[in-house]
N, C-alpha and C. Protein backbone atom coordinates (compact mmCIF):
# COMPACT_ATOMS: atom_id res chain seq x y z
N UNK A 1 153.75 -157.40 201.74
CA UNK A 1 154.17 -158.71 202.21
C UNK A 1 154.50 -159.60 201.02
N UNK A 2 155.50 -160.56 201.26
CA UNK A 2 155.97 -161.53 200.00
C UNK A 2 154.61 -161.77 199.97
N UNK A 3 154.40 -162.85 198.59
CA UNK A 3 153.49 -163.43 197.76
C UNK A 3 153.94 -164.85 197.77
N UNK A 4 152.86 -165.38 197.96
CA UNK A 4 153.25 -166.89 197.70
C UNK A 4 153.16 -167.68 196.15
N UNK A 5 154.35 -168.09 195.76
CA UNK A 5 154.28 -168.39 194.81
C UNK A 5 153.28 -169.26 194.01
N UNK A 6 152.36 -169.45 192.93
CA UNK A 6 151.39 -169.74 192.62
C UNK A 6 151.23 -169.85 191.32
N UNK A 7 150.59 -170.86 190.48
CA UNK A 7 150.59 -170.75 188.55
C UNK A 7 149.99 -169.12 188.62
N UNK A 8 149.43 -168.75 189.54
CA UNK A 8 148.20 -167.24 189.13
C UNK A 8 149.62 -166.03 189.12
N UNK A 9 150.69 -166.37 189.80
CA UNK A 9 151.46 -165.28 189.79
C UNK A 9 152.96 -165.14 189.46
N UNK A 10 153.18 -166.27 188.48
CA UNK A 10 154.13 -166.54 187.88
C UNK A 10 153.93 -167.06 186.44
N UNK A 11 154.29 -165.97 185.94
CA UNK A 11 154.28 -166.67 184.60
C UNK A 11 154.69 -167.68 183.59
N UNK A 12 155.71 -168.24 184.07
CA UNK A 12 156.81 -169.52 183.75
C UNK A 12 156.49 -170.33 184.23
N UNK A 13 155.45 -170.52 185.18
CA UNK A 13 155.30 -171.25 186.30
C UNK A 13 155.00 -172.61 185.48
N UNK A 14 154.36 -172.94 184.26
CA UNK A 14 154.81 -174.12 183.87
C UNK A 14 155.83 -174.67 183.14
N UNK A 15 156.85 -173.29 182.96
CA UNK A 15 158.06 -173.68 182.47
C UNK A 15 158.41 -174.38 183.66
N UNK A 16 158.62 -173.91 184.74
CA UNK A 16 159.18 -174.44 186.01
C UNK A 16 158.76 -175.71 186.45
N UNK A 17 157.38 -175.63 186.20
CA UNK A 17 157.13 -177.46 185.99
C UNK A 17 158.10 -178.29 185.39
N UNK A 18 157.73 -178.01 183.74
CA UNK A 18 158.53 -178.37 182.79
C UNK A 18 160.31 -178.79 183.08
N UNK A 19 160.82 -177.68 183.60
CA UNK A 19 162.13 -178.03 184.08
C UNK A 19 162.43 -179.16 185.20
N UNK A 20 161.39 -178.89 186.34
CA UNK A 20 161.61 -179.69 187.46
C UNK A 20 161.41 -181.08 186.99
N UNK A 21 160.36 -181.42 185.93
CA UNK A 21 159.90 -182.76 185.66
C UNK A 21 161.33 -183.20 184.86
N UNK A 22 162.03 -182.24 184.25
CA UNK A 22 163.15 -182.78 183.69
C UNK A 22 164.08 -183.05 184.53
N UNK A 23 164.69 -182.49 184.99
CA UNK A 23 165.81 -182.46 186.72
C UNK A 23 165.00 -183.76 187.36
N UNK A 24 163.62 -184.03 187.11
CA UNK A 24 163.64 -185.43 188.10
C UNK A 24 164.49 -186.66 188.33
N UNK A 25 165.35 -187.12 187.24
CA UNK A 25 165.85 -188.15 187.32
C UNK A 25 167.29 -187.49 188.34
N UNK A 26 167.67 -186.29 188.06
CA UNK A 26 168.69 -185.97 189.33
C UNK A 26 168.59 -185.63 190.33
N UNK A 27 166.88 -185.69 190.59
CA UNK A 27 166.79 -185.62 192.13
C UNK A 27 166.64 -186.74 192.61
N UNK A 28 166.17 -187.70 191.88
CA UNK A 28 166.04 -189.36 192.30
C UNK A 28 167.85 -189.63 192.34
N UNK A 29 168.81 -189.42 191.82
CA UNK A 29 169.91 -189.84 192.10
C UNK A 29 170.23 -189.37 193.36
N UNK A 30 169.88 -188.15 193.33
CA UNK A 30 170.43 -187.41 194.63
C UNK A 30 169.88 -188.35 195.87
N UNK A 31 168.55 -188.68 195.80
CA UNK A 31 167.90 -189.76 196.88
C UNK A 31 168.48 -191.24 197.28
N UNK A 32 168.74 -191.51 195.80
CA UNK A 32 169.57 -192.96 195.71
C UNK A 32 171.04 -192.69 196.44
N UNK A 33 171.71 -191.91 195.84
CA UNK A 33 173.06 -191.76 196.48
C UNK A 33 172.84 -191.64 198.26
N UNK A 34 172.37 -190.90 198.89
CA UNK A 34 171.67 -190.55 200.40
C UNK A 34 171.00 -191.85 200.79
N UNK A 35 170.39 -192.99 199.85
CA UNK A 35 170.30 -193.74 201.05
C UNK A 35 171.70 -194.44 200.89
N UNK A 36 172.50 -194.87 199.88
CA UNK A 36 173.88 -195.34 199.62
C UNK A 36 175.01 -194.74 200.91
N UNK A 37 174.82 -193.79 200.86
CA UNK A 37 175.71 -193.27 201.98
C UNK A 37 175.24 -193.45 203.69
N UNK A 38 173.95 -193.08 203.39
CA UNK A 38 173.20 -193.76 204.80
C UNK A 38 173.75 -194.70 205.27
N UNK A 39 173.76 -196.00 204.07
CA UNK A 39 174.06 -197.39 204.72
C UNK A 39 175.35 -197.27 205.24
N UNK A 40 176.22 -196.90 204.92
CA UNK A 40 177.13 -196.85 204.64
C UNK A 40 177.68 -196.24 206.22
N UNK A 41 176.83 -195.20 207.05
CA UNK A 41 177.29 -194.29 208.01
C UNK A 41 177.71 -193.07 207.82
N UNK A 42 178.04 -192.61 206.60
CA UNK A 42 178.71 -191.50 206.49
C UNK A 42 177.52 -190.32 205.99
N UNK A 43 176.80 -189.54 207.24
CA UNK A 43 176.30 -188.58 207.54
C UNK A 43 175.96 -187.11 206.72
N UNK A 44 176.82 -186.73 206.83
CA UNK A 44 177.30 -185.98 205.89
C UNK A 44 176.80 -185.99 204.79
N UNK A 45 177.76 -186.81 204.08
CA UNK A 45 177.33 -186.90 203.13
C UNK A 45 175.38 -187.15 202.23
N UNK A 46 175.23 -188.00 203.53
CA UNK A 46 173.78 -188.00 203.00
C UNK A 46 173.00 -186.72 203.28
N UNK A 47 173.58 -185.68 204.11
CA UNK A 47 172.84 -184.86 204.29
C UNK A 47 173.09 -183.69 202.76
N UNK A 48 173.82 -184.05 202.12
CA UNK A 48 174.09 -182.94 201.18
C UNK A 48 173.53 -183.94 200.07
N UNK A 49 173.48 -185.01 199.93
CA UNK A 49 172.15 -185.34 198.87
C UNK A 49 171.01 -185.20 198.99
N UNK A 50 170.43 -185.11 200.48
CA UNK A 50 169.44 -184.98 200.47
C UNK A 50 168.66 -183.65 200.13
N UNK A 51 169.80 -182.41 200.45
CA UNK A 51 170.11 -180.78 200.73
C UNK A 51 169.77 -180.85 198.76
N UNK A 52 170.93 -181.56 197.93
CA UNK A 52 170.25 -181.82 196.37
C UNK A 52 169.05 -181.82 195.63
N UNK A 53 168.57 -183.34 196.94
CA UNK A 53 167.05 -183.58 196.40
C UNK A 53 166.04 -182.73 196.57
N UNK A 54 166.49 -181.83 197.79
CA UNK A 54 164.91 -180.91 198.21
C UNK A 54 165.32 -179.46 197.17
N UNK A 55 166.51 -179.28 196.85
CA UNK A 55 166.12 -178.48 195.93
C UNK A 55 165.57 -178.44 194.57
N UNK A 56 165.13 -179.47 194.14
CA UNK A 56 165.19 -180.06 192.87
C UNK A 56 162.96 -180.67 193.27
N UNK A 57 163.24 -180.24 194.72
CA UNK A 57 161.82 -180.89 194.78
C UNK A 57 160.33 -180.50 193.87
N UNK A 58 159.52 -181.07 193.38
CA UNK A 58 158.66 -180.92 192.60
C UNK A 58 157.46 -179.98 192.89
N UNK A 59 157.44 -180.65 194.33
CA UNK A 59 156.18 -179.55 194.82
C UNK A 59 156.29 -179.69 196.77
N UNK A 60 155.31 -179.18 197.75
CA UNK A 60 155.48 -179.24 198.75
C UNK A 60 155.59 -180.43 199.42
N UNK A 61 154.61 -181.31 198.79
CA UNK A 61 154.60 -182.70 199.16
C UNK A 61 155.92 -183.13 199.18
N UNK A 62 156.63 -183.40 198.07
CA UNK A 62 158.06 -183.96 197.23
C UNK A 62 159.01 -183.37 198.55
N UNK A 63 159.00 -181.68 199.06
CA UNK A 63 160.04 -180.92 199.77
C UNK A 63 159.75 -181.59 201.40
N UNK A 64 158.50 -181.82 201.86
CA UNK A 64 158.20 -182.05 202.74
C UNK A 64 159.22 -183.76 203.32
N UNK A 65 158.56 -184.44 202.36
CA UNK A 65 159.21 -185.82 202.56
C UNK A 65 160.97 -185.80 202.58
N UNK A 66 161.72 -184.89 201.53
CA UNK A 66 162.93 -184.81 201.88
C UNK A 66 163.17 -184.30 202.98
N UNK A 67 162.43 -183.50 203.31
CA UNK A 67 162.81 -182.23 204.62
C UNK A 67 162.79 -183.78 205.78
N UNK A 68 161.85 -184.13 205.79
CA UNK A 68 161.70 -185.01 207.01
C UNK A 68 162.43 -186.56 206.48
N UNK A 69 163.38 -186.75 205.66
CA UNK A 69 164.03 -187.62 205.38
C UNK A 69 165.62 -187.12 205.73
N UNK A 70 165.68 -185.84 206.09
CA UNK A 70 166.87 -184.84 206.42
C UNK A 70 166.85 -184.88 207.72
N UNK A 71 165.36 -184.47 208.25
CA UNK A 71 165.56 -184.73 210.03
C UNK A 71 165.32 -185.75 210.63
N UNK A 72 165.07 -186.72 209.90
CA UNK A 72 165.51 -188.03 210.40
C UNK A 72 167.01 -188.30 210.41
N UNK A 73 167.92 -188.10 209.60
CA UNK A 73 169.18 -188.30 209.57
C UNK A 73 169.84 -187.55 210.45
N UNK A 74 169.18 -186.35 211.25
CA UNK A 74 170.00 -185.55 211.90
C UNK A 74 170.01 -185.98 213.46
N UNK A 75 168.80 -186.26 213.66
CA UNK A 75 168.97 -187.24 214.78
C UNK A 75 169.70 -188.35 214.98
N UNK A 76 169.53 -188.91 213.81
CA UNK A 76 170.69 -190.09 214.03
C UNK A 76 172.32 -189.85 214.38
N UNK A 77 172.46 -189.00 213.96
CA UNK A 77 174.04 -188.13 213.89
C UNK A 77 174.20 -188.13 215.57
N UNK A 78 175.52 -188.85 215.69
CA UNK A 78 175.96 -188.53 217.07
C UNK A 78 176.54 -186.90 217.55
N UNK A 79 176.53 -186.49 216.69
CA UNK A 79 176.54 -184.61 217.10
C UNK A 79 175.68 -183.87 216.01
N UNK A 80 175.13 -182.40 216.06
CA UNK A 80 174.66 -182.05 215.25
C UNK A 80 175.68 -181.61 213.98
N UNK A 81 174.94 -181.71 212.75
CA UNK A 81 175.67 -180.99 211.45
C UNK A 81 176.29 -179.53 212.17
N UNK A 82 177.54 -179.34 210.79
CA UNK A 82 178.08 -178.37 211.55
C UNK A 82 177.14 -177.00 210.37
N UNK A 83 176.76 -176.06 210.62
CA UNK A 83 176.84 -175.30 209.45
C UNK A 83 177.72 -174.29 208.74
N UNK A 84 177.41 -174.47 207.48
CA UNK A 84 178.36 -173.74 206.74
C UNK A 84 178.59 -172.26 206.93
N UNK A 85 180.02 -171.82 206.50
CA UNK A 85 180.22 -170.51 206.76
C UNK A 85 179.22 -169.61 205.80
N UNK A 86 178.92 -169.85 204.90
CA UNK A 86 178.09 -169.32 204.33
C UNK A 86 176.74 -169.35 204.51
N UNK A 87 176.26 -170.34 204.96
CA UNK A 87 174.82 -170.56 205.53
C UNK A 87 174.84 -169.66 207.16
N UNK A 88 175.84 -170.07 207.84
CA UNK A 88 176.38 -169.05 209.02
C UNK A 88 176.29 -167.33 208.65
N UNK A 89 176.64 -167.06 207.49
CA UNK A 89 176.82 -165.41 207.02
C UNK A 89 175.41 -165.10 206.61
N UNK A 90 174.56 -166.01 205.87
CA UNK A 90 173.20 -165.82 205.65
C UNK A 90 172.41 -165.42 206.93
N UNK A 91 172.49 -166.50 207.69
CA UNK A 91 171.47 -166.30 208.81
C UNK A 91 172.03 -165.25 209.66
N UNK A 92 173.45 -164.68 210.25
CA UNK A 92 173.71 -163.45 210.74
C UNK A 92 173.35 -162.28 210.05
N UNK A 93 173.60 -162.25 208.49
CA UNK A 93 172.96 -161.04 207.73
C UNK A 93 171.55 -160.55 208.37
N UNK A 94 170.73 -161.94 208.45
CA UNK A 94 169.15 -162.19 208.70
C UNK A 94 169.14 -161.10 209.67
N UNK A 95 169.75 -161.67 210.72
CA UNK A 95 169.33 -161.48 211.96
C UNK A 95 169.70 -159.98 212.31
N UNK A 96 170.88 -159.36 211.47
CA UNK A 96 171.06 -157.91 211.44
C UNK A 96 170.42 -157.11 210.40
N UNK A 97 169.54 -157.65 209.77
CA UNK A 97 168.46 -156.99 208.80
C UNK A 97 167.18 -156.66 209.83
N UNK A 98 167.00 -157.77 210.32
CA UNK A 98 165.60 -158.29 211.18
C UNK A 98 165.64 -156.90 212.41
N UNK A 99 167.08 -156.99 213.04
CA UNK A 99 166.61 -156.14 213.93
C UNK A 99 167.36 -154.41 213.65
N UNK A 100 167.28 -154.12 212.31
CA UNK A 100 167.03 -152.61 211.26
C UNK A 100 165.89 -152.77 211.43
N UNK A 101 164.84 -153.97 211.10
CA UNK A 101 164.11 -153.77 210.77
C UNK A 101 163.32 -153.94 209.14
N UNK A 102 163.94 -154.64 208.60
CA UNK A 102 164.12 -154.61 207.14
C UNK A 102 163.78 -155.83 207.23
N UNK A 103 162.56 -156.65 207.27
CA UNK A 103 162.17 -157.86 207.36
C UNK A 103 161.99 -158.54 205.86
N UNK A 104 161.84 -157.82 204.70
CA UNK A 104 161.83 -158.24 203.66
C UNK A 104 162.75 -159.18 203.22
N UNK A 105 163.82 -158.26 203.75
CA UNK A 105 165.97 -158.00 203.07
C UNK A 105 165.69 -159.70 204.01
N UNK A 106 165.78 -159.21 205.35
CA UNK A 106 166.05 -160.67 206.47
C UNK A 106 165.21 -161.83 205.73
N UNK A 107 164.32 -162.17 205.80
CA UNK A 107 163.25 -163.44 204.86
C UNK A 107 163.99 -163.52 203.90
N UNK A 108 164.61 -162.68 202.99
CA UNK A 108 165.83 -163.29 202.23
C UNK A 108 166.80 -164.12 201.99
N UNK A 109 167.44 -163.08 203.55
CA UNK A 109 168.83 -163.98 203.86
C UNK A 109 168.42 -165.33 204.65
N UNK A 110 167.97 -165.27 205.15
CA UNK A 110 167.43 -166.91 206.50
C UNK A 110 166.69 -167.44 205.60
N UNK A 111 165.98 -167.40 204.47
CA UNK A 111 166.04 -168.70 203.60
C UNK A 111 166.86 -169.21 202.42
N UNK A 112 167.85 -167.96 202.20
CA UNK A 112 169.15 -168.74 201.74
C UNK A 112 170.00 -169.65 202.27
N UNK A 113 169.95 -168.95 203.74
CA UNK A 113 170.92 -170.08 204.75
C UNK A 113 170.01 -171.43 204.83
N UNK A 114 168.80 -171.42 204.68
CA UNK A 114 167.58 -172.93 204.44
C UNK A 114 168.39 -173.39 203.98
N UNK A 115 168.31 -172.90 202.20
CA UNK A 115 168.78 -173.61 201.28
C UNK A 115 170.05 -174.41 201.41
N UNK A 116 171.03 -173.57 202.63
CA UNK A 116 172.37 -173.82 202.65
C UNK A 116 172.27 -174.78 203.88
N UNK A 117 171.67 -174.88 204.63
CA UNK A 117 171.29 -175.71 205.88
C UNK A 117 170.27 -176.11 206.32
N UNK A 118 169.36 -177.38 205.15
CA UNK A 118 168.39 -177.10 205.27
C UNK A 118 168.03 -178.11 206.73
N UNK A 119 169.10 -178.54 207.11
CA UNK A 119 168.68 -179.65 208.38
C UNK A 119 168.63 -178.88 209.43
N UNK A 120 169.03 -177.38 209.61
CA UNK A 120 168.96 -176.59 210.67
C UNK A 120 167.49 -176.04 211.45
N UNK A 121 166.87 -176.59 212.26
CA UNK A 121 165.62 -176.21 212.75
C UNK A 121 165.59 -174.52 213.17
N UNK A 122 166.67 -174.18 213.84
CA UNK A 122 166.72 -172.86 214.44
C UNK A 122 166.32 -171.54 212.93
N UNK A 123 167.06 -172.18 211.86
CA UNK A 123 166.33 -171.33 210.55
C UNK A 123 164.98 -171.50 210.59
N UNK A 124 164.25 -172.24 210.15
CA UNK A 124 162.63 -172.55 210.26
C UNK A 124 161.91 -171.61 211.28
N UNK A 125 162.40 -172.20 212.37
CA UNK A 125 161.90 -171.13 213.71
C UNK A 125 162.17 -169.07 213.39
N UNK A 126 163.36 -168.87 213.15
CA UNK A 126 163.65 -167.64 212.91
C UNK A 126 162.73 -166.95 211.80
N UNK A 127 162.18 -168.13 210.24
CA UNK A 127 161.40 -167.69 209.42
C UNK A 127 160.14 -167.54 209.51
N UNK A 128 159.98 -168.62 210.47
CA UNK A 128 158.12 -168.26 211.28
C UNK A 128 158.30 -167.17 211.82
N UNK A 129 159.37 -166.86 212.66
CA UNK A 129 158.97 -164.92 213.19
C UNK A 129 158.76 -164.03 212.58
N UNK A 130 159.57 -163.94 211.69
CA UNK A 130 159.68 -162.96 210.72
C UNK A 130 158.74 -162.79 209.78
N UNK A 131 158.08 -163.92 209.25
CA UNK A 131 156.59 -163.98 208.17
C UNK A 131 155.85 -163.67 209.15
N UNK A 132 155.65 -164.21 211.03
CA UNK A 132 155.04 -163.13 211.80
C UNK A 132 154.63 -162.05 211.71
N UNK A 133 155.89 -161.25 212.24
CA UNK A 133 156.21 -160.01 212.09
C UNK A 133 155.33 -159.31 211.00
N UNK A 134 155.43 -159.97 209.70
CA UNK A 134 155.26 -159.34 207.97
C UNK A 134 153.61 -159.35 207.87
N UNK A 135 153.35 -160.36 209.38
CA UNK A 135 151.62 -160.72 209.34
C UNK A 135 151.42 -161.32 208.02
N UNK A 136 152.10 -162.29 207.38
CA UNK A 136 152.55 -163.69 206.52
C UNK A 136 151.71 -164.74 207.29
N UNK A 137 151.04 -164.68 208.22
CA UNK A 137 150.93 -165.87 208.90
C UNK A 137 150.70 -167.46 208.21
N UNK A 138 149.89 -167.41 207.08
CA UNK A 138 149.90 -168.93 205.91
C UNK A 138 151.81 -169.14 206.03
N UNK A 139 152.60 -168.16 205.81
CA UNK A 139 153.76 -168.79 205.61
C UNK A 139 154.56 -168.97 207.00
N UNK A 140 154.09 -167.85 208.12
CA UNK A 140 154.73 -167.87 209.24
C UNK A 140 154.41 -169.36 209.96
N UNK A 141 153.02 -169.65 209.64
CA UNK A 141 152.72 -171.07 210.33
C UNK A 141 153.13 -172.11 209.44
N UNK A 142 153.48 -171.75 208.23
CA UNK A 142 153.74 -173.23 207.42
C UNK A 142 155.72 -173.32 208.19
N UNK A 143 156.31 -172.26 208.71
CA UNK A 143 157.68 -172.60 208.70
C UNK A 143 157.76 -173.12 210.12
N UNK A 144 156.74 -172.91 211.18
CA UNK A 144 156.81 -172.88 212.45
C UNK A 144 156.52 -174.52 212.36
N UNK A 145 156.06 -174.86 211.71
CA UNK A 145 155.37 -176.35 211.40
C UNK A 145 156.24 -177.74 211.03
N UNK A 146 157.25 -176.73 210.29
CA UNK A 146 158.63 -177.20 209.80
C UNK A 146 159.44 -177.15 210.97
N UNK A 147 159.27 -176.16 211.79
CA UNK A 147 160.30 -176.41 212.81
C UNK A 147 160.32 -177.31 213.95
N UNK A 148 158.56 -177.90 213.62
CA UNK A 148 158.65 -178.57 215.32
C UNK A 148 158.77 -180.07 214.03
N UNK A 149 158.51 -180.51 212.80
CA UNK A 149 159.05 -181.22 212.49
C UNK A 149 160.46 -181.93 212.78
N UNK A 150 161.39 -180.55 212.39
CA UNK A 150 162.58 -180.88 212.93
C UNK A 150 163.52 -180.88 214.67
N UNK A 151 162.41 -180.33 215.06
CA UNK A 151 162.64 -180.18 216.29
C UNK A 151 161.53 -180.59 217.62
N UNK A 152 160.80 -181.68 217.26
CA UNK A 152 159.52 -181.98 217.77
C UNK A 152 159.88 -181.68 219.09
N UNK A 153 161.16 -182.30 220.05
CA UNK A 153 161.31 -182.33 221.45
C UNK A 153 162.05 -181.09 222.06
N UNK A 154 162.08 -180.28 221.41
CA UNK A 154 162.33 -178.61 221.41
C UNK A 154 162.17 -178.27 223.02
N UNK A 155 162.72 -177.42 223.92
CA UNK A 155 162.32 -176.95 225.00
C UNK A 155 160.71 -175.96 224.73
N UNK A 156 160.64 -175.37 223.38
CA UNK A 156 159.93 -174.27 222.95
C UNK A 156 158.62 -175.14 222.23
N UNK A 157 159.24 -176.19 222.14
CA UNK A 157 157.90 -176.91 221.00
C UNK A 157 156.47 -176.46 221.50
N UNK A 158 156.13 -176.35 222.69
CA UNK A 158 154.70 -175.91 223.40
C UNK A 158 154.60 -174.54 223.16
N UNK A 159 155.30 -173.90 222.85
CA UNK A 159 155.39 -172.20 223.02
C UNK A 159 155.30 -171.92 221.12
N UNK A 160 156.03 -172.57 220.36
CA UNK A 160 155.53 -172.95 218.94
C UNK A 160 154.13 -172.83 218.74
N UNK A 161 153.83 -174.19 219.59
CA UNK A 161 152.47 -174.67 219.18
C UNK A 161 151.51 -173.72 219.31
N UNK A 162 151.36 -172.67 220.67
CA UNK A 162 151.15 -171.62 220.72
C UNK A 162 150.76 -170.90 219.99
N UNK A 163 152.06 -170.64 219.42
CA UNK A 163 152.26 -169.34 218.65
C UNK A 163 151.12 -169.62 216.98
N UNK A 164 151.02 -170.81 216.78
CA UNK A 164 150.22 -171.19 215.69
C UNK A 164 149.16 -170.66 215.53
N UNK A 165 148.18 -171.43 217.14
CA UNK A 165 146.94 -170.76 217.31
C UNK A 165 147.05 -169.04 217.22
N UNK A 166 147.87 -168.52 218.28
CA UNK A 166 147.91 -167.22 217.63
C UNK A 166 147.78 -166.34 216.29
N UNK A 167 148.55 -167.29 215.55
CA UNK A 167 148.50 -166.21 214.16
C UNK A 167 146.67 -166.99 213.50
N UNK A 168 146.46 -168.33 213.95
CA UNK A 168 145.66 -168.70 213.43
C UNK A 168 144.44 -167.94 213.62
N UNK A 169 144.45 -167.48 215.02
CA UNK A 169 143.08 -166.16 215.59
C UNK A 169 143.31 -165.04 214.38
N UNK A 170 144.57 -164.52 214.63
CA UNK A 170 144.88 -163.41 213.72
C UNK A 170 144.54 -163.43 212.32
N UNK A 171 144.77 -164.25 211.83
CA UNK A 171 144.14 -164.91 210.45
C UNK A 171 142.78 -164.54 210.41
N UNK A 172 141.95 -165.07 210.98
CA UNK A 172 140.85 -165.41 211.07
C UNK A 172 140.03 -163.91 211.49
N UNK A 173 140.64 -163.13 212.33
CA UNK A 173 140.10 -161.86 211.67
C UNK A 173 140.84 -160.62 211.15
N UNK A 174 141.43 -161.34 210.52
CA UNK A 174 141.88 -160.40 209.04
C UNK A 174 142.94 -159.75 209.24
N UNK A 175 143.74 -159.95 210.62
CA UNK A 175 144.48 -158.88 211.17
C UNK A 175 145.66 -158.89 210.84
């Protein structure tokens, strides 16, 4: 099963500090520009500064607040974002890895398409199955968590919530 990234299992891992603390001032632009465009109405656009800032984010806290500074904007949007063809080719790869069977390859592709869409809830949801599946559950429930973020009024949001406690039993004995 993936590994969650950690100072214990990365060795650069305070280079990567190091870098991110440098890139800070262009993720604060990226924030500044997104609320500039906010005011402004033009959607879009703030959604791809914001898509900037969370990559550039420092730590979970830092990703969290953009993430939910992203699905706030998406609600506001009188239609949903469209996604990209490439974020589109990610998450179909996913989904024809997923059902080979190759859940590694898939957790790949569906969090590239994140990266590429990160306002898309239906990714989040697809990555909680799959860290499921991998019996990931720390990560399957951290994405399922993300999804009712972005999708609190979900037809599924109760069936989510669900699914939490589930892996959370499973967790809990070792399974």
């Amino acid at each position: 099963s993936e590994e969650t990234i950690s100072p214990d299992n990365v060795p650069a891992w305070n280079d990567r500090k190091v870098l991110l603390q440098m890139l800070k001032p262009i993720a604060q632009a990226h924030r500044e520009n997104a609320r500039k465009f906010e005011a402004k109405g033009r959607f879009q656009e703030t959604l791809n500064e914001l898509a900037g800032a969370l990559s550039l984010a420092m730590d979970d806290k830092e990703a969290g607040e953009v993430r939910n500074s992203i699905f706030k904007m998406v609600r506001r949007m009188p239609r949903p974002p469209e996604i990209s063809k490439d974020a589109r080719k990610r998450a179909l790869r996913g989904e024809i890895l997923l059902k080979e069977g190759d859940l590694e390859d898939a957790i790949s592709e569906v969090k590239k398409a994140i990266r590429l869409a990160p306002f898309s809830a239906k990714l989040y949801f697809n990555t909680a199955l799959i860290y499921g599946q991998l019996k990931n559950y720390p990560e399957a429930i951290r994405y399922i968590k993300i999804y009712l973020q972005a999708a609190p009024d979900a037809p599924n949001a109760r069936a989510a919530e669900d699914q939490i406690i589930k892996w959370e039993l499973l967790m809990e004995r070792g399974k």
